[in-house]
Protein backbone atom coordinates (compact mmCIF):
# COMPACT_ATOMS: atom_id res chain seq x y z
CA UNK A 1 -5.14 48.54 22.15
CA UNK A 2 -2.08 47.11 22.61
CA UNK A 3 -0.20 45.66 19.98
CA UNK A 4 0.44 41.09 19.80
CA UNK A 5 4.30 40.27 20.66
CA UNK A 6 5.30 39.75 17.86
CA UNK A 7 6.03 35.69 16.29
CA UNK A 8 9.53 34.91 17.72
CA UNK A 9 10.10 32.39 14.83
CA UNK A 10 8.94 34.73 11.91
CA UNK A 11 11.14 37.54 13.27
CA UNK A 12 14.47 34.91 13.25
CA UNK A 13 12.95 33.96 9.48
CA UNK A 14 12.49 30.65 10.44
CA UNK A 15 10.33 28.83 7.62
CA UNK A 16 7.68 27.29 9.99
CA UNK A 17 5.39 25.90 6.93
CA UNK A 18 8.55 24.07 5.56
CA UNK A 19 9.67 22.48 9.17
CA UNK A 20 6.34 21.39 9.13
CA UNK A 21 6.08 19.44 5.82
CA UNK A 22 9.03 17.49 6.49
CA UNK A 23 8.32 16.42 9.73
CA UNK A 24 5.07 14.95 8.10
CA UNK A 25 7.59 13.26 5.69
CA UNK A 26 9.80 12.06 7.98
CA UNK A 27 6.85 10.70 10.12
CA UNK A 28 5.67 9.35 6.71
CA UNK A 29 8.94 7.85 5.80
CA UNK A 30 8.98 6.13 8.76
CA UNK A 31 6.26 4.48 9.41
CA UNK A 32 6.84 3.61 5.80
CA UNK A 33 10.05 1.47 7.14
CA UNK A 34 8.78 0.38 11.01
CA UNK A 35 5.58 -0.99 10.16
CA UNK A 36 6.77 -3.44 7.38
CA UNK A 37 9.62 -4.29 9.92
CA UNK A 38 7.35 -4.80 12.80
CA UNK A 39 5.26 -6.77 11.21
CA UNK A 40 7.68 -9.41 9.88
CA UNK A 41 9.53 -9.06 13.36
CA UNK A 42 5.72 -9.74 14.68
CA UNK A 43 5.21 -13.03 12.24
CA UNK A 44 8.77 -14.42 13.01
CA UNK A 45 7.10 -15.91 16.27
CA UNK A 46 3.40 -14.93 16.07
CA UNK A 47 1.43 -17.12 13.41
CA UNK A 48 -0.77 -14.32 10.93
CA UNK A 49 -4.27 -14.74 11.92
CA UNK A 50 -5.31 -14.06 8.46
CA UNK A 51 -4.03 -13.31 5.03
CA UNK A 52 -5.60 -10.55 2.41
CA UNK A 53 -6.47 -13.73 -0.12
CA UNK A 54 -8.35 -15.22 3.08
CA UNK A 55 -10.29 -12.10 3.86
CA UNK A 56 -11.06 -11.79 -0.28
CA UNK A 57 -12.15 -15.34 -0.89
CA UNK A 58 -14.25 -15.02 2.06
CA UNK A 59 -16.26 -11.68 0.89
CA UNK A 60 -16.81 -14.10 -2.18
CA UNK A 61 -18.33 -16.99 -0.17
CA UNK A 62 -15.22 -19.46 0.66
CA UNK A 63 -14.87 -19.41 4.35
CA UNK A 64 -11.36 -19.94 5.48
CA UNK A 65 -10.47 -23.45 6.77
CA UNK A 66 -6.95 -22.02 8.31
CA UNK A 67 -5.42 -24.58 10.98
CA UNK A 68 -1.91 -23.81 11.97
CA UNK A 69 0.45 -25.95 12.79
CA UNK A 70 4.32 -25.73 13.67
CA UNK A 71 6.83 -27.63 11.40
CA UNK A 72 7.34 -30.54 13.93
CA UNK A 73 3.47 -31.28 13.84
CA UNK A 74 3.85 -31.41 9.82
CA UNK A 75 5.60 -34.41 7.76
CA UNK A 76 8.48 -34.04 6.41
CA UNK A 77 7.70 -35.36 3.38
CA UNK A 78 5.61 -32.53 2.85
CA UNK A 79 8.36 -30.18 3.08
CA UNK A 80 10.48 -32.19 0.47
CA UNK A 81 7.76 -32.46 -1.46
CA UNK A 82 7.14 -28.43 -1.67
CA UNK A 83 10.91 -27.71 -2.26
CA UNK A 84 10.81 -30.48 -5.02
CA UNK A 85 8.04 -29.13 -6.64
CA UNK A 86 8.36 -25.35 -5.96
CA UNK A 87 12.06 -24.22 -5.34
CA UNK A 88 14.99 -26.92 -5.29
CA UNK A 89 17.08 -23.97 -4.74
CA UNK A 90 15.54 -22.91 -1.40
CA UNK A 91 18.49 -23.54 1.02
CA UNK A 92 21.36 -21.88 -1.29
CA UNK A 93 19.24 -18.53 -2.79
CA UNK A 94 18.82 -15.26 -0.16
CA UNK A 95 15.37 -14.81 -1.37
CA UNK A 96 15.95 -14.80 -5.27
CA UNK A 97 16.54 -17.37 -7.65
CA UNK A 98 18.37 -15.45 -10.01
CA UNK A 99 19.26 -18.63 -12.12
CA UNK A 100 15.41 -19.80 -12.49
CA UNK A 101 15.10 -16.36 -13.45
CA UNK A 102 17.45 -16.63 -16.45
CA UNK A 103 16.10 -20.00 -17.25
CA UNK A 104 12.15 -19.04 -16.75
CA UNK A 105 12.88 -15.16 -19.38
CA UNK A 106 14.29 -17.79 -21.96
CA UNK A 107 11.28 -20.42 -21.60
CA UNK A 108 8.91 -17.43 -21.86
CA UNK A 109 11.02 -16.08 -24.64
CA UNK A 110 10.94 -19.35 -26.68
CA UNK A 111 7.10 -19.46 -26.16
CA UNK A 112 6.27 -15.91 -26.85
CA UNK A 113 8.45 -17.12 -30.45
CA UNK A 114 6.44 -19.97 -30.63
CA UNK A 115 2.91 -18.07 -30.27
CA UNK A 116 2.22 -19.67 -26.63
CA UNK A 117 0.71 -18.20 -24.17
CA UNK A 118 2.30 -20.22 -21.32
CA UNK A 119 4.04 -18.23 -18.70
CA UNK A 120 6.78 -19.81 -16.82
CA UNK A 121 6.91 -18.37 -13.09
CA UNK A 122 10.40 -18.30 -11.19
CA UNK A 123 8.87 -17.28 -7.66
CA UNK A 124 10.76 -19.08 -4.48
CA UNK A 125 9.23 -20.29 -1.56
CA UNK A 126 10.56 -16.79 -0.01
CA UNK A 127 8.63 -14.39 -2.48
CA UNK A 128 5.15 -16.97 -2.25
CA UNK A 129 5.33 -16.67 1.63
CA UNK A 130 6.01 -12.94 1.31
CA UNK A 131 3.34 -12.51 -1.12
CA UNK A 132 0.82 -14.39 1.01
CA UNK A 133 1.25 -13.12 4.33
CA UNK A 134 1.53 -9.75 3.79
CA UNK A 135 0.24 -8.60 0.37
CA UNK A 136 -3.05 -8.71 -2.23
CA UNK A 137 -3.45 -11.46 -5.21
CA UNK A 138 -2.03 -9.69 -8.70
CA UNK A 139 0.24 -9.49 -10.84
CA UNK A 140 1.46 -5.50 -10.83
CA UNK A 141 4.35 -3.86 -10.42
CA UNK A 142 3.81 -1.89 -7.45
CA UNK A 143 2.67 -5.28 -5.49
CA UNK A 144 6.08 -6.85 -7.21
CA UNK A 145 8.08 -4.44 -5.85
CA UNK A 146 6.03 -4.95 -2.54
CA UNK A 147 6.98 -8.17 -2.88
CA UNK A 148 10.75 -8.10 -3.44
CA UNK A 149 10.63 -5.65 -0.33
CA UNK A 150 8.99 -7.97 2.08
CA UNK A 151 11.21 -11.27 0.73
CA UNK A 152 14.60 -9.19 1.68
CA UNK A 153 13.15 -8.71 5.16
CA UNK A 154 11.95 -11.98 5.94
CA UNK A 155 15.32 -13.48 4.33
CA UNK A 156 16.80 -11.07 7.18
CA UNK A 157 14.89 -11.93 9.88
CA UNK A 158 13.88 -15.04 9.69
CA UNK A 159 14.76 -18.17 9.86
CA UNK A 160 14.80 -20.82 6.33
CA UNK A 161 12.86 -23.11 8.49
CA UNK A 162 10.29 -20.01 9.74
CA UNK A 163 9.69 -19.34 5.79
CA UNK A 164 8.90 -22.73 4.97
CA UNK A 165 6.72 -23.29 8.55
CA UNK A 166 4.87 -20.36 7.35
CA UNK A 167 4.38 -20.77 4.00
CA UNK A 168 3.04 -24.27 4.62
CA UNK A 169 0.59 -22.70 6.96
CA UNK A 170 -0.91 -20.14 4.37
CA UNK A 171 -0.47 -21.23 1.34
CA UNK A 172 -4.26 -22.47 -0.18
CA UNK A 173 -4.38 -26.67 -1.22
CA UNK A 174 -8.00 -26.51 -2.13
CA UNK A 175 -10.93 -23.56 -2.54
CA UNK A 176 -11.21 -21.68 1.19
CA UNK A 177 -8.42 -24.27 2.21
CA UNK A 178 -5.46 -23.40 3.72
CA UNK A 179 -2.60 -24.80 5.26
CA UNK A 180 -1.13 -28.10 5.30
CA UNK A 181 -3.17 -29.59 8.31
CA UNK A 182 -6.65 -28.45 6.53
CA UNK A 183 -4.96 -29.80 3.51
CA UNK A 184 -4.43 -32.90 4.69
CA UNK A 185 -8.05 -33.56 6.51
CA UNK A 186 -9.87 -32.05 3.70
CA UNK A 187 -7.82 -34.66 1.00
CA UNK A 188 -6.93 -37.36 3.10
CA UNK A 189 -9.00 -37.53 6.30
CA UNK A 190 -5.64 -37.40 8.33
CA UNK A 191 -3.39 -35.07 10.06
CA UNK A 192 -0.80 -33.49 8.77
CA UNK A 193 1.97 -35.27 10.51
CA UNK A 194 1.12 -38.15 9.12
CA UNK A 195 1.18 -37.81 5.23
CA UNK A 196 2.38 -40.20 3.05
CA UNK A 197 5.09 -39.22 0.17
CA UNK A 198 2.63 -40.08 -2.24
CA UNK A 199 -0.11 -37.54 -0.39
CA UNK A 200 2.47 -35.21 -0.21
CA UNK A 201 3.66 -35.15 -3.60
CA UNK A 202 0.06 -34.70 -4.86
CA UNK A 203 -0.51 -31.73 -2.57
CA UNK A 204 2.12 -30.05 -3.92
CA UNK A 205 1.08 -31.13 -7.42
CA UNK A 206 -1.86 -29.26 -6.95
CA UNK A 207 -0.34 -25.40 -6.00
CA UNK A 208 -0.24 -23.88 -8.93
CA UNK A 209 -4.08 -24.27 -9.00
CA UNK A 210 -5.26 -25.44 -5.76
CA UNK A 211 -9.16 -24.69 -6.85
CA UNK A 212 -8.92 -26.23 -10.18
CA UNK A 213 -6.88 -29.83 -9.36
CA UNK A 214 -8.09 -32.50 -6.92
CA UNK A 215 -5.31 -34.25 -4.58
CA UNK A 216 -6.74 -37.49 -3.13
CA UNK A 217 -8.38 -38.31 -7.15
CA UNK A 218 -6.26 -36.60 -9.23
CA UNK A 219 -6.60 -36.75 -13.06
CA UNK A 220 -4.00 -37.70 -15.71
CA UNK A 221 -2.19 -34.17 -15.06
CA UNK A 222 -1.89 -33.97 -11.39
CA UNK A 223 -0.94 -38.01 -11.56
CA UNK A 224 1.86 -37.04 -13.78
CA UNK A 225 2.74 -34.15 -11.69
CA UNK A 226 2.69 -35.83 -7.98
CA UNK A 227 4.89 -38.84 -9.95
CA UNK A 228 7.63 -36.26 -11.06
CA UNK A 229 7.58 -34.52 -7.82
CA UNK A 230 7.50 -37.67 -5.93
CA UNK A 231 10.94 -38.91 -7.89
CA UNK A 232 12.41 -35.25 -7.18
CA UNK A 233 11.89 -35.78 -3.39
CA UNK A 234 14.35 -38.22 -3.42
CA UNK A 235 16.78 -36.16 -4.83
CA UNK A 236 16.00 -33.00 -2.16
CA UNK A 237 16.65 -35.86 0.71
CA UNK A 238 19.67 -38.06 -0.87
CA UNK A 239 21.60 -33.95 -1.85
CA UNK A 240 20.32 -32.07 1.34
CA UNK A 241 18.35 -29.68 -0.58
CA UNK A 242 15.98 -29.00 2.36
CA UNK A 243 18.76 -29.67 5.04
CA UNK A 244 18.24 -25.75 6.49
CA UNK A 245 14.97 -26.30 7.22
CA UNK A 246 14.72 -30.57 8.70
CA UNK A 247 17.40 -31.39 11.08
């Protein structure tokens, strides 16, 4: 019988099971990189069909009411109102406030002292839209770092006025809600385009907990809120504060 030629690579020693693993590793590595890049290249022009927090609330019963819209189809006062309310630092940060931060560690400090369990938040508008569109609800660190990940690459590539046209097209305003023209028809019977700065400061009173507040008859908090955020507005129009994102 005669005898198999024998392996060309095991007679030059070449480590065949090792070449092997790292190309899995590299392939690994690099779909870890191109498919979180692709996908925020994708979302810079295409609008996300749906969001992980819309496919969750709807296993629990809350269809989505998701109606996109582009920034010129939304008011303005909307988008003072959200940078009022959410991040007056929106046009000047790359992402991350690292001065709310500072500020929210030493509120959270004080009320840790103080035996309050009140957590002050320092999220921008970035990390919200990055955590919408492309992650799961929670609080851990692996979806943090996620998080911080995703906000560097939409700070890269795209636009201040893309992150704020998205964000206002995901972000939830009431239970199964979401986006400011469902927003505005499911508070105020009207389009988007045509909120008030009144409506608008009481939609953004109500983010922090869209499914526990009510915007068109709010009680004593969400009043107080949508008056402080409604004063603020004037300062993000009369300082420019949302000037990279309305012409």
């Amino acid at each position: 019988m005669a005898e198999a030629p024998p392996d060309p690579d095991l007679k030059a020693g070449k480590p065949k099971r090792r070449i092997g693993c790292l190309g899995v590793t590299l392939i690994a590595l690099g779909l870890a990189i191109l498919l979180p890049v692709g996908s925020v290249l994708t979302h810079a022009v295409v609008p996300p069909l749906t969001t992980l927090l819309m496919v969750e609330r709807g296993f629990a019963g809350d269809p989505a009411d998701y109606r996109w819209r582009g920034l010129n189809d939304i008011s303005p006062r909307l988008v003072e109102a959200v940078i009022a309310s959410e991040d007056a630092r929106f046009c000047s940060h790359d992402g991350f406030d690292f001065e709310a931060i500072d500020e929210a560690m030493k509120a959270n400090e004080r009320a840790k002292r103080r035996g309050s369990g009140k957590v002050r938040g320092a999220s921008t508008l970035s990390q919200q839209t990055a955590k919408n569109v492309f992650l799961w609800p929670g609080r851990g660190w692996v979806r943090k770092g996620l998080e911080a990940g995703y906000t560097v690459l939409i700070e890269t590539f795209w636009s201040k006025r893309r992150i704020v046209e998205v964000y206002l097209n995901v972000a939830e305003w009431a239970p199964g809600v979401y986006g400011a023209e469902a927003a505005a028809q499911h508070w105020f019977g009207k389009s988007a385009r045509d909120l008030s700065a009144r409506e608008a400061a009481r939609l953004a009173a109500v983010l922090p907990s869209p499914r526990r507040y009510n915007a068109s008859s709010p009680g004593p908090y969400v009043r107080g809120r949508a008056r402080r955020v409604q004063a603020a507005m004037g300062t993000v129009r009369n300082d420019g504060l949302a000037s990279c994102v309305l012409d």
